[in-house]
N, C-alpha and C. Protein backbone atom coordinates (compact mmCIF):
# COMPACT_ATOMS: atom_id res chain seq x y z
N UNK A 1 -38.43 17.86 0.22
CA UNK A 1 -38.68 18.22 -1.16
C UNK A 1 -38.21 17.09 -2.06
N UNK A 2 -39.14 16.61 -2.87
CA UNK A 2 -38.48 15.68 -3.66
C UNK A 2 -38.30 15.98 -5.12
N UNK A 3 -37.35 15.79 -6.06
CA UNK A 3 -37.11 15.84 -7.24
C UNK A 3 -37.89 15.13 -8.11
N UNK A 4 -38.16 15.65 -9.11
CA UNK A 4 -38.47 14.35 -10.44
C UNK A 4 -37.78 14.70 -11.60
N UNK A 5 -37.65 13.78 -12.13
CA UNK A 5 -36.60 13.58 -13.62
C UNK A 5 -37.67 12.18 -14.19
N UNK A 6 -36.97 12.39 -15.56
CA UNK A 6 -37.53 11.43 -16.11
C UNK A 6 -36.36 11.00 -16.87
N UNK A 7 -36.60 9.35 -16.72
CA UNK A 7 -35.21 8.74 -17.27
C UNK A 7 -35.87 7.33 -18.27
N UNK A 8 -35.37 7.41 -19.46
CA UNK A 8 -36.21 6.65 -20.17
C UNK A 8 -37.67 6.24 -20.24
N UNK A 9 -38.45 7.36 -20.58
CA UNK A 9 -39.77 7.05 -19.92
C UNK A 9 -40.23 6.80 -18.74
N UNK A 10 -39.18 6.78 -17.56
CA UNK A 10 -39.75 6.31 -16.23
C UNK A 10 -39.53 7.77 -15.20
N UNK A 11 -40.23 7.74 -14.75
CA UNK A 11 -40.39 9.23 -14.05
C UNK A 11 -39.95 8.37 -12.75
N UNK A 12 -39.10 9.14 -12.27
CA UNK A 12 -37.52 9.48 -11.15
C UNK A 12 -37.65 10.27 -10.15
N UNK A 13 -38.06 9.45 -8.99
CA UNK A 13 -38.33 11.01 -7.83
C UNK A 13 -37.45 10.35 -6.96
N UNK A 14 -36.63 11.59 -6.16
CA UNK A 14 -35.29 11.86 -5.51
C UNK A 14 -35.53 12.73 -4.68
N UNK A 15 -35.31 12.60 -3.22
CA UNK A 15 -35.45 13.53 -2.38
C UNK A 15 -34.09 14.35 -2.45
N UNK A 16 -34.02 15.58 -2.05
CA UNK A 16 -32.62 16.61 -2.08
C UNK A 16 -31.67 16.46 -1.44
N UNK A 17 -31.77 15.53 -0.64
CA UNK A 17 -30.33 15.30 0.44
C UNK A 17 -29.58 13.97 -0.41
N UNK A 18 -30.70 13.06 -1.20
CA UNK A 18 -30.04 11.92 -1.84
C UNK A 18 -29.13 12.97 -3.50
N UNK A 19 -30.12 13.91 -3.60
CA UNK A 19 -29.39 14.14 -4.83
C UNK A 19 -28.11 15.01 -4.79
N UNK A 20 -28.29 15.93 -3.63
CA UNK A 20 -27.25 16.52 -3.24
C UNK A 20 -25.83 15.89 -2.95
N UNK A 21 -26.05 14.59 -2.37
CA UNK A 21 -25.21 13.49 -1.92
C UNK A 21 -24.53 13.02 -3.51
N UNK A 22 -25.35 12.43 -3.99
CA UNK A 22 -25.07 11.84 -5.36
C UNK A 22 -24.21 12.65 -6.12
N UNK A 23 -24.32 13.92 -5.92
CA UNK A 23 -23.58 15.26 -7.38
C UNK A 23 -22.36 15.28 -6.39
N UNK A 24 -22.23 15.52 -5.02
CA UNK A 24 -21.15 15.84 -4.43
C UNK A 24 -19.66 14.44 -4.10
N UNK A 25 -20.58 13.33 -4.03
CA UNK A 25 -19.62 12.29 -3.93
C UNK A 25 -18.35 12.35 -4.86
N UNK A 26 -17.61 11.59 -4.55
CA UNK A 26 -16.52 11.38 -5.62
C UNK A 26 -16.30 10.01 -6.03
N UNK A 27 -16.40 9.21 -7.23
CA UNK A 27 -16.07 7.99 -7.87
C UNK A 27 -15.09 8.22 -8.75
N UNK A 28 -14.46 6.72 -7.58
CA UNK A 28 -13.06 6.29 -7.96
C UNK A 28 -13.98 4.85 -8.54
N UNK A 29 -14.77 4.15 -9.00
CA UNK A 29 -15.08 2.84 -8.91
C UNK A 29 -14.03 2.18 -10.29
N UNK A 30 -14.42 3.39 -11.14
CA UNK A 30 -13.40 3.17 -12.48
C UNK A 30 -12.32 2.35 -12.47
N UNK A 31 -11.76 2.85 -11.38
CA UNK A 31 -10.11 2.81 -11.14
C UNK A 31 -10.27 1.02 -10.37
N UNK A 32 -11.12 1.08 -10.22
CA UNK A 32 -11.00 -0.82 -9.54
C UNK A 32 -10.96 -1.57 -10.91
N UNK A 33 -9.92 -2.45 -10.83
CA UNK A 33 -9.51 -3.71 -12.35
C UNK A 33 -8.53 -2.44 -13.36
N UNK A 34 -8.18 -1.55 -12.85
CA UNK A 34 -7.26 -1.08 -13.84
C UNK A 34 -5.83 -1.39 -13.49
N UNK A 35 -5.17 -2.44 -14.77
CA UNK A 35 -4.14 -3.29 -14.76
C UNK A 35 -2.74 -2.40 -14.08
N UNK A 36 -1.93 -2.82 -13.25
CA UNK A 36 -0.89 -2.16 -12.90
C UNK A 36 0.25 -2.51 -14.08
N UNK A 37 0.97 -0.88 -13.86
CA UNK A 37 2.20 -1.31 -14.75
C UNK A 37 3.21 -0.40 -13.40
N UNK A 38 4.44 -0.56 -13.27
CA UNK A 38 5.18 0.31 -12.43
C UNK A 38 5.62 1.87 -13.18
N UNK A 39 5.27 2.58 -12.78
CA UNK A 39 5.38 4.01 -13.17
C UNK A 39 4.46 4.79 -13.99
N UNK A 40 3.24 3.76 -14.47
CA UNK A 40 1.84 4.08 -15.83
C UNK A 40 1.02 5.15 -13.98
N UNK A 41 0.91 6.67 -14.99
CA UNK A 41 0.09 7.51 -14.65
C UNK A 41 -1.46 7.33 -14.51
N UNK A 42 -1.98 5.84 -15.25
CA UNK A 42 -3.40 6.07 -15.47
C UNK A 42 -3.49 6.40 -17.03
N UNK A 43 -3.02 7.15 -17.42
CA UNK A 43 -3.25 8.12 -18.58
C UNK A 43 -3.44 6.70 -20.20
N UNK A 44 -2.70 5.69 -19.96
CA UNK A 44 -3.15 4.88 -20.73
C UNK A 44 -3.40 3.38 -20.34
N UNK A 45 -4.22 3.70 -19.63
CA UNK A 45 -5.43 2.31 -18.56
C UNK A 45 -4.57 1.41 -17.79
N UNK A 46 -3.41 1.77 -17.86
CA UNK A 46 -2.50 1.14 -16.83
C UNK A 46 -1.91 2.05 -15.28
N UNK A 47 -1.92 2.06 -14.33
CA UNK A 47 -1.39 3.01 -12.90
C UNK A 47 -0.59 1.97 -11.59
N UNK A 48 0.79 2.80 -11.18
CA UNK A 48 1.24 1.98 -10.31
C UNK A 48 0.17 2.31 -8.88
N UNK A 49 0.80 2.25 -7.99
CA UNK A 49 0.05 2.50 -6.85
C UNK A 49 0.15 3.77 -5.91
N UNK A 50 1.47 4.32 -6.85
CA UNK A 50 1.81 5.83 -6.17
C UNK A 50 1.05 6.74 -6.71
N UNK A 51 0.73 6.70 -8.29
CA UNK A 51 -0.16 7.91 -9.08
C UNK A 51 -1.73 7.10 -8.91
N UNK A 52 -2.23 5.78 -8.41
CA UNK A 52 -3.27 5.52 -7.95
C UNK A 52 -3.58 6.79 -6.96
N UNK A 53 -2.92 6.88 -6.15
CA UNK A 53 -2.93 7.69 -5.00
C UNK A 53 -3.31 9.45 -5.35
N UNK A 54 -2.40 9.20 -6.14
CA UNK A 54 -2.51 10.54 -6.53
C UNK A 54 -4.05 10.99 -7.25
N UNK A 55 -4.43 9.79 -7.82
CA UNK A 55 -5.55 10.27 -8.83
C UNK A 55 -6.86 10.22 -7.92
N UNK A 56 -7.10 9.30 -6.93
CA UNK A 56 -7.79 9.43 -5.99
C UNK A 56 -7.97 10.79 -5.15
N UNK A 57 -6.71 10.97 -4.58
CA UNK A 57 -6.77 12.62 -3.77
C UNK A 57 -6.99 13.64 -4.88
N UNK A 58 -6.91 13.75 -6.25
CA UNK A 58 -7.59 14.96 -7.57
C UNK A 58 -9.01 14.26 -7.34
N UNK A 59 -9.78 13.24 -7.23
CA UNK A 59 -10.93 13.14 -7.73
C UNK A 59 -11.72 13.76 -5.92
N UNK A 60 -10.93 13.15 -5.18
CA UNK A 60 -11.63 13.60 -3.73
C UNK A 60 -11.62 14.78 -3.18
N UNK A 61 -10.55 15.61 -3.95
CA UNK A 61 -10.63 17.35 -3.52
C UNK A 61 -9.55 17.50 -2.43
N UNK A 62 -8.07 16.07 -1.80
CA UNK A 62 -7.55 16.40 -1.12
C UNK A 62 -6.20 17.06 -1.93
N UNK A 63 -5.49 17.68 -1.32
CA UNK A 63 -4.10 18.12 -1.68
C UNK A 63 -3.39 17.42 -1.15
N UNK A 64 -2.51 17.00 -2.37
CA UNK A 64 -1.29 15.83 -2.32
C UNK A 64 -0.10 16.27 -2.20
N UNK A 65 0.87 15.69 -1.76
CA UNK A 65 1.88 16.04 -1.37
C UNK A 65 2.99 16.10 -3.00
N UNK A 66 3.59 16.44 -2.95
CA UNK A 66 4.32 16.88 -3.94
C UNK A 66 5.59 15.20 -4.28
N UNK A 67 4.99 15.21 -5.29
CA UNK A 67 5.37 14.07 -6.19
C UNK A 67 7.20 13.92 -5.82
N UNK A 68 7.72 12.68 -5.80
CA UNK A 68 9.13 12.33 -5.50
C UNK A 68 8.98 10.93 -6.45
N UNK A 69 9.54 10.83 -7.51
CA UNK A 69 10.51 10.15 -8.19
C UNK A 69 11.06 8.81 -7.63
N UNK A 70 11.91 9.70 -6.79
CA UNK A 70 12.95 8.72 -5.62
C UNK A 70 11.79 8.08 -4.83
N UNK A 71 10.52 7.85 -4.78
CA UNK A 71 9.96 7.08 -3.71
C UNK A 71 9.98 5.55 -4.63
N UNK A 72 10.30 5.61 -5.84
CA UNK A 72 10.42 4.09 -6.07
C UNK A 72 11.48 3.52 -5.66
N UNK A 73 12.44 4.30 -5.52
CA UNK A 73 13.66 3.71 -4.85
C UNK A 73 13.63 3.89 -3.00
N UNK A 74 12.80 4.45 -2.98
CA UNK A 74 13.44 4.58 -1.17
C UNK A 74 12.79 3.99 -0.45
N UNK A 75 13.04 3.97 0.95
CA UNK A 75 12.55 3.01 1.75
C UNK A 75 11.57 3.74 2.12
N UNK A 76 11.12 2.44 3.01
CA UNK A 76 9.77 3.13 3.78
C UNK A 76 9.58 4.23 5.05
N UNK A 77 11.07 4.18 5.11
CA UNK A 77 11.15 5.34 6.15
C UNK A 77 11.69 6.77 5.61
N UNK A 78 12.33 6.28 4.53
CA UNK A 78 11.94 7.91 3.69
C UNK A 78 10.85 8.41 3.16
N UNK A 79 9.81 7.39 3.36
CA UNK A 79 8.48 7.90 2.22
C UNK A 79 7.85 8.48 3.84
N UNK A 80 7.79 7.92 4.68
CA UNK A 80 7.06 8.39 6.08
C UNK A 80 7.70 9.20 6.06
N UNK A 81 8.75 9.52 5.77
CA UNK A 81 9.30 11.34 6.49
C UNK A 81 8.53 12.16 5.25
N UNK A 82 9.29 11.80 4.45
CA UNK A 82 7.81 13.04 3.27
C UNK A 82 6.87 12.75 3.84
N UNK A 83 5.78 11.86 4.06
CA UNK A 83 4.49 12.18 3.88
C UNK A 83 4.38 13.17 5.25
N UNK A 84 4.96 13.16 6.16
CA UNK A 84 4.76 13.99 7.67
C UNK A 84 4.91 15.27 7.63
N UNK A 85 5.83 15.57 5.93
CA UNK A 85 6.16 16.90 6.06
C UNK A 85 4.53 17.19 5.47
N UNK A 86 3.62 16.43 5.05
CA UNK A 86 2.41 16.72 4.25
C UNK A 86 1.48 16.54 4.81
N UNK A 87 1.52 15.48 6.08
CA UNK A 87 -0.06 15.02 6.85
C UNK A 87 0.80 14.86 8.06
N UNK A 88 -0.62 14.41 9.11
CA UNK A 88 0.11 13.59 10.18
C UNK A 88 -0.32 12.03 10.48
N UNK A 89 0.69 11.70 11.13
CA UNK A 89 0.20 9.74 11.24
C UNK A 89 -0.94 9.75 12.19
N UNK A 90 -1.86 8.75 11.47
CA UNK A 90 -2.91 8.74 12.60
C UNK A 90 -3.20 6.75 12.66
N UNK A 91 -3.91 6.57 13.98
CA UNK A 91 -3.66 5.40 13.84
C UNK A 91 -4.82 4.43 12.84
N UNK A 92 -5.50 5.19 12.85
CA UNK A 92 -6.75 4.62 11.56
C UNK A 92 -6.79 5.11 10.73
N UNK A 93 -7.18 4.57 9.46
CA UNK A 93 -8.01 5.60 8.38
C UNK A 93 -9.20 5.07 8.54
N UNK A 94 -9.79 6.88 8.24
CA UNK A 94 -11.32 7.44 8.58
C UNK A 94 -11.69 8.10 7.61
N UNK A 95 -11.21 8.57 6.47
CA UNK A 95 -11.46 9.53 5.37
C UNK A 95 -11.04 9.27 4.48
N UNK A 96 -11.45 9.51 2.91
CA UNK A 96 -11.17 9.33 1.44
C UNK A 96 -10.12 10.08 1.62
N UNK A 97 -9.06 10.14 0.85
CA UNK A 97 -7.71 10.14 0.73
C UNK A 97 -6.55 10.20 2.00
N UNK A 98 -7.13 9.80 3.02
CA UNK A 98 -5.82 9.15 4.07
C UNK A 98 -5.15 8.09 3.23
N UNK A 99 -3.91 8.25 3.47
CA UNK A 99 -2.94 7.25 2.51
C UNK A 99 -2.46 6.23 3.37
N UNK A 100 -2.23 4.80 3.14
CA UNK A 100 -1.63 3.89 4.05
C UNK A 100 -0.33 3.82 3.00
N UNK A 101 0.39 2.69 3.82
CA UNK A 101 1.77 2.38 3.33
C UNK A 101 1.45 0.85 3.69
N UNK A 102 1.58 -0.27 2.86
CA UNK A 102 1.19 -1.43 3.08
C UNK A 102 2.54 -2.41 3.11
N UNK A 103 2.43 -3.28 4.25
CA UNK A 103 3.44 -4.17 3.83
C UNK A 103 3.57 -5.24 2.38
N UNK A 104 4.68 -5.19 1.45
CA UNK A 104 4.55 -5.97 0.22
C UNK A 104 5.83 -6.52 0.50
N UNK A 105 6.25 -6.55 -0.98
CA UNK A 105 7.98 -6.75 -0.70
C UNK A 105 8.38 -5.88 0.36
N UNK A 106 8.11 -4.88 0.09
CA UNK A 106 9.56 -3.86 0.44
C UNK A 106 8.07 -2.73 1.55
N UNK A 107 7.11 -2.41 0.59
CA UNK A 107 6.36 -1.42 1.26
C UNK A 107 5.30 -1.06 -0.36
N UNK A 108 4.15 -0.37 -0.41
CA UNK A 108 3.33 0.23 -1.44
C UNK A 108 2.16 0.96 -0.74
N UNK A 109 1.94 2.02 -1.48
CA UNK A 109 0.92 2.77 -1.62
C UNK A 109 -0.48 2.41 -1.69
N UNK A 110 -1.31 3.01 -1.03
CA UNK A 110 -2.67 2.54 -0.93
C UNK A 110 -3.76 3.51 -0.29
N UNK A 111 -4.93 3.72 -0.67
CA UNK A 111 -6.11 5.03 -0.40
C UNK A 111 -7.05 4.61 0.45
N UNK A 112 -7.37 5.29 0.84
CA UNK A 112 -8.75 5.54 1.13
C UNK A 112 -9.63 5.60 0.73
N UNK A 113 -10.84 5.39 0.47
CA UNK A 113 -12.36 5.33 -0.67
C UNK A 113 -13.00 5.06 -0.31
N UNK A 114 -14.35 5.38 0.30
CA UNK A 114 -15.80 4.89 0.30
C UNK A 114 -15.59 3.51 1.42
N UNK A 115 -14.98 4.05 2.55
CA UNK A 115 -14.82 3.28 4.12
C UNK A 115 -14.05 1.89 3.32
N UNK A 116 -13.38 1.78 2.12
CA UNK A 116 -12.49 0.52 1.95
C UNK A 116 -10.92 1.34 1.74
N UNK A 117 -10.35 0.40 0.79
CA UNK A 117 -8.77 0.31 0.46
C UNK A 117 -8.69 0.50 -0.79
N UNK A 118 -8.18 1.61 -1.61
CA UNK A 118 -7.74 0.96 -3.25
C UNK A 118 -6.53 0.93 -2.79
N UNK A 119 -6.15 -0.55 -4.09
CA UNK A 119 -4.79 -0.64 -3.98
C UNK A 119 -4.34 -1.21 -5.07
N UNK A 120 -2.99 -2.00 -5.46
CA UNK A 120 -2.75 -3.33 -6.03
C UNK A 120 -2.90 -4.46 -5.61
N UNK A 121 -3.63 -5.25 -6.29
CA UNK A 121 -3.40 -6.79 -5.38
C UNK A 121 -2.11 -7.06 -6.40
N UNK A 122 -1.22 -7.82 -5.10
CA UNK A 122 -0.13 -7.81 -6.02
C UNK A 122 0.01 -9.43 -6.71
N UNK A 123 -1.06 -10.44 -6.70
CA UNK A 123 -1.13 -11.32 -7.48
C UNK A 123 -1.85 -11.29 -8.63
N UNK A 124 -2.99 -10.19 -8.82
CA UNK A 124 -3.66 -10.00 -10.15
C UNK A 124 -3.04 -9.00 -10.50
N UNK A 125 -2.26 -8.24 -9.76
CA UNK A 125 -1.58 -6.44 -10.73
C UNK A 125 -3.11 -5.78 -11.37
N UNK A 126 -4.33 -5.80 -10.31
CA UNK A 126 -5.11 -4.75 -10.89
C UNK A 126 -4.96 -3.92 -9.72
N UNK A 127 -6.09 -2.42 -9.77
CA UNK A 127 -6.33 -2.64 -9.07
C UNK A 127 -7.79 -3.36 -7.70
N UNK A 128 -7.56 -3.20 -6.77
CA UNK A 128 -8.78 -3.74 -6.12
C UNK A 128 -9.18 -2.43 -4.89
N UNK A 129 -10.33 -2.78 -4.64
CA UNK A 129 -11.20 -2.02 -3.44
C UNK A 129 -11.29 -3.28 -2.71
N UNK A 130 -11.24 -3.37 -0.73
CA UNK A 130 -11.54 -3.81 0.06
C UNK A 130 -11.81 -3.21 0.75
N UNK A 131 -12.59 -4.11 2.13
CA UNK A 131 -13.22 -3.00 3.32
C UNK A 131 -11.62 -2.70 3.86
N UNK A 132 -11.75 -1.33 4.72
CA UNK A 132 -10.50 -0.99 5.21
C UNK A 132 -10.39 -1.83 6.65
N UNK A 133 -11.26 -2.32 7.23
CA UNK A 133 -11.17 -2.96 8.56
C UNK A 133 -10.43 -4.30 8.06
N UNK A 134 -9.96 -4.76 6.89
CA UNK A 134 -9.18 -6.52 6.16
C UNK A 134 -8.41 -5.89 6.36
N UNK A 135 -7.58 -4.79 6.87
CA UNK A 135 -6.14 -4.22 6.93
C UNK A 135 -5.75 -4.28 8.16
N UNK A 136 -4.67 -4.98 8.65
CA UNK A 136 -4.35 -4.61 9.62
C UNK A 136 -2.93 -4.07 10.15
N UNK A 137 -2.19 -3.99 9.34
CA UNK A 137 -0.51 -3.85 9.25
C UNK A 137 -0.67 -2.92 8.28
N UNK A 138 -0.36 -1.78 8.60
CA UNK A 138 0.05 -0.17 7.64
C UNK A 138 0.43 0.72 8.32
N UNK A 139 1.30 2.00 8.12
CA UNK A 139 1.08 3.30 8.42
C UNK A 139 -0.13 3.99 7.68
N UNK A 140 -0.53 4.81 8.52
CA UNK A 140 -1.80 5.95 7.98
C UNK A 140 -1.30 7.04 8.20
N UNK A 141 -1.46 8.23 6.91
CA UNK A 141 -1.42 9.06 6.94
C UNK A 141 -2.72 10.40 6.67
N UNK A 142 -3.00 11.34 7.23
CA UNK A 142 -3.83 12.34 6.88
C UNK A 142 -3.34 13.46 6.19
N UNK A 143 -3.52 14.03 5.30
CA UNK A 143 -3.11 15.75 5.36
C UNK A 143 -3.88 16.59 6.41
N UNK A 144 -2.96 17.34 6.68
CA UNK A 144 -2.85 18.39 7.77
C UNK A 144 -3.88 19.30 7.34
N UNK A 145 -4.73 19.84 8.11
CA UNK A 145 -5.91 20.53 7.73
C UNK A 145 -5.03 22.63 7.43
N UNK A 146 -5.42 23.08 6.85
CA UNK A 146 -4.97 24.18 6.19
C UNK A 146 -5.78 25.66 7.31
């Protein structure tokens, strides 16, 4: 079955599995080049890489683990014990909002999206999308299916 629309004078035909696809996806593309600040929610065009995370799993329909404060201060082996109480480690990511943990200084936050990476690049402080296969050093995490 194919659709038609008309879009500026130009008549638009769409078969139902493309349009079905199209309404159901989720775009994060926005969120690629939005400048990092450490602790900015998004809410005024600036996001660190922890509420990146977060805003990704609201736009993808996953449930996030319950927000900690203390993850700017803690290590990376306290942030892996929260996230386990929330998902489990798997050794790839395969799905929009599996979360990695990336080596930086210390450790940072990073998604899943459309078979790449959002993240910070931490020499431009935006953020960026890459393929997820340029990764090779992270933990992955899933949420636990309900």
């Amino acid at each position: 079955m194919l659709l038609e629309r008309t879009y500026q004078g130009v008549r638009l035909r769409r078969g139902w599995l493309a349009t079905y696809l199209s309404a159901t996806m989720s775009d994060c593309s926005d969120l690629i080049g939005m400048p990092y600040r450490l602790g900015a929610d998004g809410s005024d065009g600036h996001i660190d890489c922890i509420h990146l995370c977060y805003e990704v799993w609201e736009r993808v329909g996953v449930k996030a683990p319950p927000f900690k404060q203390s993850w700017y201060e803690a290590s990376k082996w306290e942030v892996c014990r929260d996230l386990l109480q929330w998902g489990l480690r798997v050794e790839k990511p395969a799905y929009d909002g599996d979360i990695l943990l990336l080596p930086d200084k210390s450790w940072t936050f990073a998604v899943i999206w459309q078979e790449g990476v959002l993240y910070i690049q931490p020499k431009l402080e935006k953020v960026q999308w890459s393929l997820a296969r340029q990764f090779t050093t992270y933990h992955c995490f899933r949420m636990k299916s309900s």
